[in-house]
C-alpha atoms as a PDB file:
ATOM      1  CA  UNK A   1      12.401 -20.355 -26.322  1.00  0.00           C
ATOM      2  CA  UNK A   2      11.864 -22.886 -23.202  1.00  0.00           C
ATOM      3  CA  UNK A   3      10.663 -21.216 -19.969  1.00  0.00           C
ATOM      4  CA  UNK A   4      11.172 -22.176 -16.427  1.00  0.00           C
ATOM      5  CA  UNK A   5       8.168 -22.789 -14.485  1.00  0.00           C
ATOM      6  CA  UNK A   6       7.697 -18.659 -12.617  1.00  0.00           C
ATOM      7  CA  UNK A   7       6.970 -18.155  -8.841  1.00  0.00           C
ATOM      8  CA  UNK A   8       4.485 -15.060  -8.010  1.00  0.00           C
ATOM      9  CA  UNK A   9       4.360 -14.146  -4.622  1.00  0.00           C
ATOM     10  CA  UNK A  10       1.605 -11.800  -4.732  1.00  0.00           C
ATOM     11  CA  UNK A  11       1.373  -9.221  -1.562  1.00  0.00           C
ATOM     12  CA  UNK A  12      -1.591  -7.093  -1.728  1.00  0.00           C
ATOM     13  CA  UNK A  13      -4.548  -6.227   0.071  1.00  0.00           C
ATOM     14  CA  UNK A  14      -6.697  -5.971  -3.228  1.00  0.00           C
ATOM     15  CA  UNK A  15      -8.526  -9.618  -1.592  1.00  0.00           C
ATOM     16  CA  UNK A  16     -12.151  -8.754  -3.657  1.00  0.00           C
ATOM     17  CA  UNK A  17     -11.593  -9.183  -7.864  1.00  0.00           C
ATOM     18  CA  UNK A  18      -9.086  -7.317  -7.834  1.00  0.00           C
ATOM     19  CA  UNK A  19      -6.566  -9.924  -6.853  1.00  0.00           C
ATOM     20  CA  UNK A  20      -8.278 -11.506  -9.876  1.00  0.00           C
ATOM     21  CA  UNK A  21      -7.316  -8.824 -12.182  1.00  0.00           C
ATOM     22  CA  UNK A  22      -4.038  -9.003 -11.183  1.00  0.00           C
ATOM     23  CA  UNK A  23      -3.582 -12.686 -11.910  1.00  0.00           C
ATOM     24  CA  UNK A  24      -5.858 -12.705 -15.349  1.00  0.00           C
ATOM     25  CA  UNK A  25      -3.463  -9.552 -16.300  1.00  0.00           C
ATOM     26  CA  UNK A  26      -0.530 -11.581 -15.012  1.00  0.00           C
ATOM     27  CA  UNK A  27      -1.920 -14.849 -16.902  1.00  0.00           C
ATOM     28  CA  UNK A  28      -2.485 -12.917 -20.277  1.00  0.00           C
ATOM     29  CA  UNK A  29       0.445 -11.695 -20.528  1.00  0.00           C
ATOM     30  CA  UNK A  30       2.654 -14.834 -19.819  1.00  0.00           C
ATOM     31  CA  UNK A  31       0.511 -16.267 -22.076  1.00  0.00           C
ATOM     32  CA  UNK A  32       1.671 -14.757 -24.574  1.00  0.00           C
ATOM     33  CA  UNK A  33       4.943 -16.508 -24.434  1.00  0.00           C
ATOM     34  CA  UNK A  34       3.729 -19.336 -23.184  1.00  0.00           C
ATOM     35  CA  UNK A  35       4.950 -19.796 -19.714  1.00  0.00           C
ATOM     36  CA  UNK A  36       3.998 -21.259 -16.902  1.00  0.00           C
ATOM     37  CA  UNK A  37       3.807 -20.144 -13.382  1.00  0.00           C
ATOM     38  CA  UNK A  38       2.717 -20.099  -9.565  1.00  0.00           C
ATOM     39  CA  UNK A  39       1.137 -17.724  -7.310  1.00  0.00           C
ATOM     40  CA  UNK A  40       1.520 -17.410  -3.785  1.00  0.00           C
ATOM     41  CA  UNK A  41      -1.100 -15.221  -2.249  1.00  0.00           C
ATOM     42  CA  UNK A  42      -0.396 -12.915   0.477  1.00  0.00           C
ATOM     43  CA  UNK A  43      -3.119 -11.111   1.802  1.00  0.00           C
ATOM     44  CA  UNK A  44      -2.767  -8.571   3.959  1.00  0.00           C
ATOM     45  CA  UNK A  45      -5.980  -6.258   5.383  1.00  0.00           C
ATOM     46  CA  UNK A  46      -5.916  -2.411   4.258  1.00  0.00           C
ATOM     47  CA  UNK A  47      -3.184  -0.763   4.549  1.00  0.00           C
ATOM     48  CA  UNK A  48      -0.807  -2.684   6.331  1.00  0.00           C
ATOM     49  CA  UNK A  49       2.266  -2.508   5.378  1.00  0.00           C
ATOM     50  CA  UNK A  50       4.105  -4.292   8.535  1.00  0.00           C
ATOM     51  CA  UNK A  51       1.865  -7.514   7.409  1.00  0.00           C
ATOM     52  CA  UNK A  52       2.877  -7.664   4.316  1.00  0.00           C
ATOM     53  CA  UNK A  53       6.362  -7.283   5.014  1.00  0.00           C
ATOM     54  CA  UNK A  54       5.996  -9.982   7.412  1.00  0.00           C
ATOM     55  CA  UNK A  55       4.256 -12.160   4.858  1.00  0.00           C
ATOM     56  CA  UNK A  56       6.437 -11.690   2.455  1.00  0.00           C
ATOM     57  CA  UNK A  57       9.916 -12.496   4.760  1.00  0.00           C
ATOM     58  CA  UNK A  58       7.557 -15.398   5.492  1.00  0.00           C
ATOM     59  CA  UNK A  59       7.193 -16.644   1.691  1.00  0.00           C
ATOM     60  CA  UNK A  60      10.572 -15.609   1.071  1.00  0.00           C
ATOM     61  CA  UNK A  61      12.168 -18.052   3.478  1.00  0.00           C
ATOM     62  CA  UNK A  62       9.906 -21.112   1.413  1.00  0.00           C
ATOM     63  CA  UNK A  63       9.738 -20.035  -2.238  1.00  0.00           C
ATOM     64  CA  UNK A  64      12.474 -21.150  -4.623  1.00  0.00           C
ATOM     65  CA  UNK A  65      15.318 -18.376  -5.106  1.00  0.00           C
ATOM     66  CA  UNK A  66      16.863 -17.214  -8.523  1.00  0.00           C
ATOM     67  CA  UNK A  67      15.583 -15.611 -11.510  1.00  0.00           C
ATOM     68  CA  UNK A  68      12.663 -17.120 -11.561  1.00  0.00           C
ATOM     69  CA  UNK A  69      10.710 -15.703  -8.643  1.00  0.00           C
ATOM     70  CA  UNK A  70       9.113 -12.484  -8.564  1.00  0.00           C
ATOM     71  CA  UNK A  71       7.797 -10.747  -5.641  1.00  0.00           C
ATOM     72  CA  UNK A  72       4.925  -8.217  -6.726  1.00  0.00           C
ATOM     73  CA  UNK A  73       3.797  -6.074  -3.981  1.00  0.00           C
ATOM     74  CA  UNK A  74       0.485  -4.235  -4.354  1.00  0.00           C
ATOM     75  CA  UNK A  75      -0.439  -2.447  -1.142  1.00  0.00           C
ATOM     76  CA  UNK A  76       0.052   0.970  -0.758  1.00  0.00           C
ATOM     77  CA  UNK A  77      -1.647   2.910   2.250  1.00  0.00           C
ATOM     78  CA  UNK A  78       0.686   6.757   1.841  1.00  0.00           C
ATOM     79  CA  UNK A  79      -0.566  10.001   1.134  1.00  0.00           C
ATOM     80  CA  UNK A  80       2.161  10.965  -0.787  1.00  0.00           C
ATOM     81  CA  UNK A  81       2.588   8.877  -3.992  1.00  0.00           C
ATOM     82  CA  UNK A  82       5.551   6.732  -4.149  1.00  0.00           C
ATOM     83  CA  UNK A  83       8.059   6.102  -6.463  1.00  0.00           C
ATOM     84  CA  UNK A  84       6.740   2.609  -8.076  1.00  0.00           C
ATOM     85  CA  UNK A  85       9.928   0.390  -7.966  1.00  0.00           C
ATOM     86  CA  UNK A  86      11.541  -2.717  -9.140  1.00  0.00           C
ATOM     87  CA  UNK A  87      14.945  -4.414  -9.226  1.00  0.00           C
ATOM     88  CA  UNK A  88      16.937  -7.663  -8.579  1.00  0.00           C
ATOM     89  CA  UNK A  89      18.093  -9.179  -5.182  1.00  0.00           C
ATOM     90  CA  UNK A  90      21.256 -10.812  -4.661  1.00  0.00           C
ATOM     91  CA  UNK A  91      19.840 -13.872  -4.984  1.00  0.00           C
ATOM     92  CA  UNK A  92      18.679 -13.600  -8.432  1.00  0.00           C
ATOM     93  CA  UNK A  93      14.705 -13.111  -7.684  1.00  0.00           C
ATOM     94  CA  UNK A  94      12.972 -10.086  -8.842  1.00  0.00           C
ATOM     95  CA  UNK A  95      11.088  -7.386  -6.821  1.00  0.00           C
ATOM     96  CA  UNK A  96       8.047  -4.739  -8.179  1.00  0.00           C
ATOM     97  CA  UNK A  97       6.077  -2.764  -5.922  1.00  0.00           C
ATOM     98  CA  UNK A  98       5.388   0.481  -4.495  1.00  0.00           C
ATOM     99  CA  UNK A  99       8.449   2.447  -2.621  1.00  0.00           C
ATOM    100  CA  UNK A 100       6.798   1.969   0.537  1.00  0.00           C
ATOM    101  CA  UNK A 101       9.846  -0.305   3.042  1.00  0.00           C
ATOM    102  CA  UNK A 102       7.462  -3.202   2.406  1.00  0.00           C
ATOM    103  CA  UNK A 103      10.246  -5.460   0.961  1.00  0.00           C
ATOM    104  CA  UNK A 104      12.291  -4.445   4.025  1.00  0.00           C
ATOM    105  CA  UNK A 105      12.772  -7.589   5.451  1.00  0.00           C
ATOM    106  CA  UNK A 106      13.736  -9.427   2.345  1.00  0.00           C
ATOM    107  CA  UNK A 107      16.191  -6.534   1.124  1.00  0.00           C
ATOM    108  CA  UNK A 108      18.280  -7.284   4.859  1.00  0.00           C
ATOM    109  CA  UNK A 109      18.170 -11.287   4.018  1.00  0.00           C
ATOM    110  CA  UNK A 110      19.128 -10.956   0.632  1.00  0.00           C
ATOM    111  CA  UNK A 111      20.609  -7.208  -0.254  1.00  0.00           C
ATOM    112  CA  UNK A 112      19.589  -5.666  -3.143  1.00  0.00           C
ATOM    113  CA  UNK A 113      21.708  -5.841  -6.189  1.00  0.00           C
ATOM    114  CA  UNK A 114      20.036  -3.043  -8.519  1.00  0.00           C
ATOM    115  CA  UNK A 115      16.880  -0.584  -8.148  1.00  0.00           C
ATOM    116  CA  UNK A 116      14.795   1.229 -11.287  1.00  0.00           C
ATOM    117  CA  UNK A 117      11.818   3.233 -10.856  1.00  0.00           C
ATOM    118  CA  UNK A 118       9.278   2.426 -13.936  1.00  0.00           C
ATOM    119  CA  UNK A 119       8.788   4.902 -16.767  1.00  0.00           C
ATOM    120  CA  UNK A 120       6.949   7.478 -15.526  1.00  0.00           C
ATOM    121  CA  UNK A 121       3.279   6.599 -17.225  1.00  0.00           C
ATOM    122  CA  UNK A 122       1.118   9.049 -15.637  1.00  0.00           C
ATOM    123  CA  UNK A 123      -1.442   8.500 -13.031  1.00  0.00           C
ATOM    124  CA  UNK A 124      -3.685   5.020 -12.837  1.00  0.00           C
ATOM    125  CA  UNK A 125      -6.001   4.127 -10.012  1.00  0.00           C
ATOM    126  CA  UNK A 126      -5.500   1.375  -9.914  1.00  0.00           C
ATOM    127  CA  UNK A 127      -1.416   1.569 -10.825  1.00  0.00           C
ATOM    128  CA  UNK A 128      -0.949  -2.155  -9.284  1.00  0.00           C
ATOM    129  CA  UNK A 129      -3.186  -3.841 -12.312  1.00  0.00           C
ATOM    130  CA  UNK A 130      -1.986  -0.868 -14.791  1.00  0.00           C
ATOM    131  CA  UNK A 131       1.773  -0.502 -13.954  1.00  0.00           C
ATOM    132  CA  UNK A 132       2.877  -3.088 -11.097  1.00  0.00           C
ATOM    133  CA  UNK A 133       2.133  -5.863 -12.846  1.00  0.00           C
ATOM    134  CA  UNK A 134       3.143  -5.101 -16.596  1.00  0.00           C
ATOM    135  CA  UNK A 135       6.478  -4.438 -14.951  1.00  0.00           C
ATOM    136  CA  UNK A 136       6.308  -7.831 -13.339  1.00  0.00           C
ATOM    137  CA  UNK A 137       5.513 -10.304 -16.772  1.00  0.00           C
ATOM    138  CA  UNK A 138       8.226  -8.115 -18.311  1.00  0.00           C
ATOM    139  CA  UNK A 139      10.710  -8.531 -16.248  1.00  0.00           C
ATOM    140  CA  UNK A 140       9.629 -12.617 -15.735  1.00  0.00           C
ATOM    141  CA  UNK A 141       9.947 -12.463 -19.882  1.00  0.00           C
ATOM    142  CA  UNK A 142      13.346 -11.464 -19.703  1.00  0.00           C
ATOM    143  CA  UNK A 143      12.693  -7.989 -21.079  1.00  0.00           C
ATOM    144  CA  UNK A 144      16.152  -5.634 -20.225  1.00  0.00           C
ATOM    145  CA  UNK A 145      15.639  -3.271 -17.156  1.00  0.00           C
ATOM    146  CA  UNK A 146      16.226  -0.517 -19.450  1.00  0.00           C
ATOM    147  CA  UNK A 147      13.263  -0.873 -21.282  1.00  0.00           C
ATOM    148  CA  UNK A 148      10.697  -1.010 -17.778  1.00  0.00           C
ATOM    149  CA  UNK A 149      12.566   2.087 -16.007  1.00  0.00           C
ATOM    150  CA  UNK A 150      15.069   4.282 -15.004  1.00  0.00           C
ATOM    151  CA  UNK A 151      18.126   3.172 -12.400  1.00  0.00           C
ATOM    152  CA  UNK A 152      18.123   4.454  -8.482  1.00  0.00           C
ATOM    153  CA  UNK A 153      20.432   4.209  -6.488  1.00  0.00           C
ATOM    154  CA  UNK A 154      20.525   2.224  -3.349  1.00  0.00           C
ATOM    155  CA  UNK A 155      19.957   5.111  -0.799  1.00  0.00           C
ATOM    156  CA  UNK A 156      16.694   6.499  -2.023  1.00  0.00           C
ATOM    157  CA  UNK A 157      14.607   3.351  -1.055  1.00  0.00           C
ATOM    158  CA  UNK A 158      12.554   2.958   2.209  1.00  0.00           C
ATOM    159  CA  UNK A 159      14.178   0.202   4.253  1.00  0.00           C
ATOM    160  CA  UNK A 160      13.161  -0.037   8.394  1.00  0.00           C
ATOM    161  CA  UNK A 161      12.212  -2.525  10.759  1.00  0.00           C
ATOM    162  CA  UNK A 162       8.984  -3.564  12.866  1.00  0.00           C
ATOM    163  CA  UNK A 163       9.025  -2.123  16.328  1.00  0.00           C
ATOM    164  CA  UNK A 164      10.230  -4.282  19.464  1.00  0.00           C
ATOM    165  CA  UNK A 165       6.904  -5.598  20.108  1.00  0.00           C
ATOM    166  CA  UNK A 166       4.671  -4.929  17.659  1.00  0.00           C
ATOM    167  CA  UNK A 167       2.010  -7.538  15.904  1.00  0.00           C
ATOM    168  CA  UNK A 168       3.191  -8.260  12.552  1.00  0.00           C
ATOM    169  CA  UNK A 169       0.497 -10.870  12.228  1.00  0.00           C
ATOM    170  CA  UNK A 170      -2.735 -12.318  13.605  1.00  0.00           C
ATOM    171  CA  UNK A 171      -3.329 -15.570  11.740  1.00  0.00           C
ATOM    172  CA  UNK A 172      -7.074 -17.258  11.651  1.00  0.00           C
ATOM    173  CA  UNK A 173      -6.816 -19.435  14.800  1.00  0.00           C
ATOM    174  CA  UNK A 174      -6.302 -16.056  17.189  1.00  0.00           C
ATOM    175  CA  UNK A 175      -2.530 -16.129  17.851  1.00  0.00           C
ATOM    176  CA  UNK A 176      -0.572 -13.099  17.518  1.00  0.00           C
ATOM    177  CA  UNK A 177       2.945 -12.923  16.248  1.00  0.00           C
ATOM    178  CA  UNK A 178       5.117 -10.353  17.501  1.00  0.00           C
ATOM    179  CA  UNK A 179       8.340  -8.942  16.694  1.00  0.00           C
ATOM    180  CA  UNK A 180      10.245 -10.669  19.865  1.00  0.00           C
ATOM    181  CA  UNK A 181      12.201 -13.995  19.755  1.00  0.00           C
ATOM    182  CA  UNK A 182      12.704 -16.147  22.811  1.00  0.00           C
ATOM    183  CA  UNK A 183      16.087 -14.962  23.208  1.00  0.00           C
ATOM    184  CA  UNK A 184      14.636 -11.855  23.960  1.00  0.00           C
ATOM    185  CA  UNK A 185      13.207 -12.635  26.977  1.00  0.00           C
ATOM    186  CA  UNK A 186      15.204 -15.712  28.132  1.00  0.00           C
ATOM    187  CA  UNK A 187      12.566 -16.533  30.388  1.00  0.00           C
ATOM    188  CA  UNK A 188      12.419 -20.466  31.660  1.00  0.00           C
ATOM    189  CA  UNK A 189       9.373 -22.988  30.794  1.00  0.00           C
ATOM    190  CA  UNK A 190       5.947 -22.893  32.426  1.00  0.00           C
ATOM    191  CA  UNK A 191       7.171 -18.909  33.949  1.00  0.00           C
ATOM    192  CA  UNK A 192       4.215 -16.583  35.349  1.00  0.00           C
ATOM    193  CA  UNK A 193       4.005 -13.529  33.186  1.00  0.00           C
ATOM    194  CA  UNK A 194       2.464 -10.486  33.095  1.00  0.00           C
ATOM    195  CA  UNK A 195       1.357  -9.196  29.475  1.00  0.00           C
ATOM    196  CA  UNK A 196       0.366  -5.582  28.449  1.00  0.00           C
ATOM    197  CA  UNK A 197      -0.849  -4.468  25.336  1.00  0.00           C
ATOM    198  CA  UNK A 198      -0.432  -0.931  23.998  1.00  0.00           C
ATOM    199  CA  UNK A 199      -1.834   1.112  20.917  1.00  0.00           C
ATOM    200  CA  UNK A 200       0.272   2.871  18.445  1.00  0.00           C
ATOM    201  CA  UNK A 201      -0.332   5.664  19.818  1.00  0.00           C
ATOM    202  CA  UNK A 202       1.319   3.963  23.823  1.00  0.00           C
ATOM    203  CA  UNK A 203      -2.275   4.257  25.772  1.00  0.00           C
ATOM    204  CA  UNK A 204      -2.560   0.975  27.482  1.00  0.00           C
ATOM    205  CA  UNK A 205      -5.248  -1.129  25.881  1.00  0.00           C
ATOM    206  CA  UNK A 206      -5.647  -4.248  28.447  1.00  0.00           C
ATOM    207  CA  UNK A 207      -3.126  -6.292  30.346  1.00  0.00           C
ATOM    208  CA  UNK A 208      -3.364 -10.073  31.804  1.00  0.00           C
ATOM    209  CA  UNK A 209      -1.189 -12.571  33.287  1.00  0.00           C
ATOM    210  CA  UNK A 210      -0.342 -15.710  31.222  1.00  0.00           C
ATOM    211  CA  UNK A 211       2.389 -18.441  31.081  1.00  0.00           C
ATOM    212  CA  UNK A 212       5.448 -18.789  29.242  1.00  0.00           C
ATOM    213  CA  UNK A 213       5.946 -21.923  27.572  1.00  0.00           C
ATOM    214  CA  UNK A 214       7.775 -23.602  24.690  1.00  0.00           C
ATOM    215  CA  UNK A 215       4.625 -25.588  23.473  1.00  0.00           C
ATOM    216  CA  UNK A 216       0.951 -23.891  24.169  1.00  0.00           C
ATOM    217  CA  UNK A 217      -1.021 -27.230  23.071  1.00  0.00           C
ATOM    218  CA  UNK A 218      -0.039 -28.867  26.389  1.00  0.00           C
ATOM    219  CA  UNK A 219      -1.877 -26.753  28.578  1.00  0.00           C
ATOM    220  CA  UNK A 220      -6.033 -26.747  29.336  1.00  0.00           C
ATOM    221  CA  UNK A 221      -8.536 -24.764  26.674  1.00  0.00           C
ATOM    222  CA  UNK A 222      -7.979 -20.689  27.186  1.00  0.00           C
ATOM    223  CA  UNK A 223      -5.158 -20.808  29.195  1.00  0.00           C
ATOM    224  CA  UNK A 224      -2.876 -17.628  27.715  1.00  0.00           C
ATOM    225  CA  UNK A 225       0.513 -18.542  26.464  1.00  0.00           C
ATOM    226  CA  UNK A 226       3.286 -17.275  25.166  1.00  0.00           C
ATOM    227  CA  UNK A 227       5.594 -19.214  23.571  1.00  0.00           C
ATOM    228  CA  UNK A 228       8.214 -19.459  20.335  1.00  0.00           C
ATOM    229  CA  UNK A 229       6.160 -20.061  16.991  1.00  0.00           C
ATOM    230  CA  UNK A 230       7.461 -21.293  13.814  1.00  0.00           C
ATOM    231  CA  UNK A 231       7.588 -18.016  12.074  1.00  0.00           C
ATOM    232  CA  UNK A 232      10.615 -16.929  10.661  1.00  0.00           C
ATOM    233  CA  UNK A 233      13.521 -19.078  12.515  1.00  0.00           C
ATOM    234  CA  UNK A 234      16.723 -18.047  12.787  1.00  0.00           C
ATOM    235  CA  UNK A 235      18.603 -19.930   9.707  1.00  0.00           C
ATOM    236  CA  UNK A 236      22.088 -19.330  11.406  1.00  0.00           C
ATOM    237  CA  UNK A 237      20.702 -21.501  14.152  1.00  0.00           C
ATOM    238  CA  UNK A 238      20.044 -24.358  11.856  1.00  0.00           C
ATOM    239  CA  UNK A 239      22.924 -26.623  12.899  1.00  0.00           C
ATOM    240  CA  UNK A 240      21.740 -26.397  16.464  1.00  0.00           C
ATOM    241  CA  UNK A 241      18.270 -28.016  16.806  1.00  0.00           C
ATOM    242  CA  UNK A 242      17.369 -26.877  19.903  1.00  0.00           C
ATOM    243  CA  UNK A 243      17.811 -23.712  19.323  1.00  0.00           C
ATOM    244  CA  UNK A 244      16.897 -23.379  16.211  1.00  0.00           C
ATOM    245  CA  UNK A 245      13.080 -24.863  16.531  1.00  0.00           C
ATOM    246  CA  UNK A 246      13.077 -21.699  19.736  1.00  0.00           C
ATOM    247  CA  UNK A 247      13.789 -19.192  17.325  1.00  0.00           C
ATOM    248  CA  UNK A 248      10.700 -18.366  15.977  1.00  0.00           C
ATOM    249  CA  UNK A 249       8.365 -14.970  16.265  1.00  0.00           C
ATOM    250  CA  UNK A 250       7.150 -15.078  19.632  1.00  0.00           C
ATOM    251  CA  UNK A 251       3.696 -15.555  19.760  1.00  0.00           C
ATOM    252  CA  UNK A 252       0.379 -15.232  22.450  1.00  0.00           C
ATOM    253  CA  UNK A 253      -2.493 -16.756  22.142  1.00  0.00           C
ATOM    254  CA  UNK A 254      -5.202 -18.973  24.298  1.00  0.00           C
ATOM    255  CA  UNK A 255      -5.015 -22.442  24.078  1.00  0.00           C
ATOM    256  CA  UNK A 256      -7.811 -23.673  21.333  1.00  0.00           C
ATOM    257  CA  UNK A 257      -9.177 -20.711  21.036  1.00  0.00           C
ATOM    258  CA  UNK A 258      -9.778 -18.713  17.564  1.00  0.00           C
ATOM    259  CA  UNK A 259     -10.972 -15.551  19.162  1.00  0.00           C
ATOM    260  CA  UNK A 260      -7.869 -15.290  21.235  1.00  0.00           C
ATOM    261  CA  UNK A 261      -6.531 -11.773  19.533  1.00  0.00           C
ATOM    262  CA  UNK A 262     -10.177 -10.203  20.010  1.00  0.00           C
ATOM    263  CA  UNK A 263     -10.979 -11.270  23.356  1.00  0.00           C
ATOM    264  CA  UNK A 264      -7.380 -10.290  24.380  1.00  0.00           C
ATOM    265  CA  UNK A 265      -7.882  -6.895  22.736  1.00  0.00           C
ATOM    266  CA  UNK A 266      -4.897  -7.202  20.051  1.00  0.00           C
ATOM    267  CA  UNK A 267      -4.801  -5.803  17.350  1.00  0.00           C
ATOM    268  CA  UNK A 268      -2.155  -5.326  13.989  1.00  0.00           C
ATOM    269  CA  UNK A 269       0.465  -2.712  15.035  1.00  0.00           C
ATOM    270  CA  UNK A 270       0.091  -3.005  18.865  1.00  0.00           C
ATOM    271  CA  UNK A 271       2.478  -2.814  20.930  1.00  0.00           C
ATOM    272  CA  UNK A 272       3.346  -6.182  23.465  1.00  0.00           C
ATOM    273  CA  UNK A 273       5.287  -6.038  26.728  1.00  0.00           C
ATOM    274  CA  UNK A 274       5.796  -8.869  28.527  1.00  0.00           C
ATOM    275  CA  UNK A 275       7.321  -9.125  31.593  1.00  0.00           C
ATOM    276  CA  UNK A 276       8.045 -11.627  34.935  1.00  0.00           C
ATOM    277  CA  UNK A 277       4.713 -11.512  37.173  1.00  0.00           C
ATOM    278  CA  UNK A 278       5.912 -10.436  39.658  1.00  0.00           C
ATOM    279  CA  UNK A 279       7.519  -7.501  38.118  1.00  0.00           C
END
């Protein structure tokens, strides 16, 4: 039998050997049947959940689509254990991961066709290497869902949404995304703002004024901007350019600047207002 080259888009934050393990397990037992395939990484630091879902609507909206794609998420920050899942998307591609919403944003782009929870093998450590990705190679084999797991339905998965606001993402050059959109604000180009930045918890951790702006680059080194990045555009908006290439993640950052999220005191999960200066 003739195999299709596989996508992996791995989501964990296992970023020491352990990602390694993952992708010799993964490797080993493709292997076997001698296909071929690519991984994607998406790391994520402890425990964040938000990230990865962000990374992985980010990957999602780039990797091919179909039966051939997997999405293997191994990140998993609860107390209580959750059910260790895996299914199909309408769009073909596979999902296997912990029950934990982190495929959120994928499940509303592409809704899910059929959920299983894996056999019930009993408690590993490490369940990602042990369970997550066995589940993965078989399903990328072909192997029926009835042989990985038992059917859920629909209603007993974690599905929500990022907070109005919040940092889904700090990338290495300083700028943080956040879950606002320039339709949001509606604010016109070069317009003083005022910027404050909250905790999960809603204490005020620092506040600034910046500029609004649809393109940060133009402005002199450490000015703060905010402006509409290129994450996650609006794919209904693709037949009108302008607005389409506005309908990115908002994001703030100072201009040329790679320390811009810790010298603004911003952190993953924060909460960002921003606001007219003069309001």
């Amino acid at each position: 039998m003739t195999y299709k080259m596989k996508h992996i888009v791995l989501i964990t934050d296992c970023i020491d050997v352990a990602s390694e393990q993952i992708k010799a397990r993964l490797s080993k037992l493709l292997g076997e049947k001698n296909i071929d395939y690519k991984i994607y990484n998406a790391f994520t630091p402890p425990f964040q959940i938000t990230n990865g879902m962000f990374l992985t609507k980010l990957l999602f909206d780039e990797v091919p689509k179909g039966k051939d794609t997997l999405y293997l998420a191994i990140l998993n920050p609860l107390k209580e254990k959750p059910k260790r899942i895996f299914g199909k998307l309408e769009n073909g591609s596979y999902f296997v991961g912990a029950d934990t919403g982190l495929f959120s944003l994928i499940f509303k782009s592409s809704n899910v066709q059929e959920v299983w929870e894996t056999k019930n093998l009993g408690h590993y450590p490490f369940g990602g290497l042990h369970v997550h990705s066995v589940a993965a190679a078989k399903l990328l084999m072909g192997d029926n869902f009835e042989k990985v797991g038992n059917k859920l339905e629909l209603e007993n998965i974690k599905i929500y949404e990022p907070k109005e606001g919040e940092v889904v993402h700090i990338d290495n050059f300083g700028l943080s995304k956040i879950w606002l959109r320039e339709s949001d604000l509606k604010f016109e180009e070069d317009t003083p703002i005022k910027i404050k930045v909250y905790n999960f918890k809603g204490e005020l951790k620092s506040e600034f004024n910046g500029i609004y702006s649809n393109r940060m680059m133009d402005y002199e080194d450490n000015q703060i901007i905010a402006y509409p990045g290129s994450a996650l555009l609006d794919s209904k908006l693709k037949e009108n350019n302008e607005k389409y290439r506005k309908s990115g993640l908002i994001e703030i950052g100072m201009v040329r600047n790679s320390e811009s999220s810790k010298y603004l005191n911003i952190s993953l999960g924060d909460l960002i207002e921003i606001t007219t200066k003069d309001n």
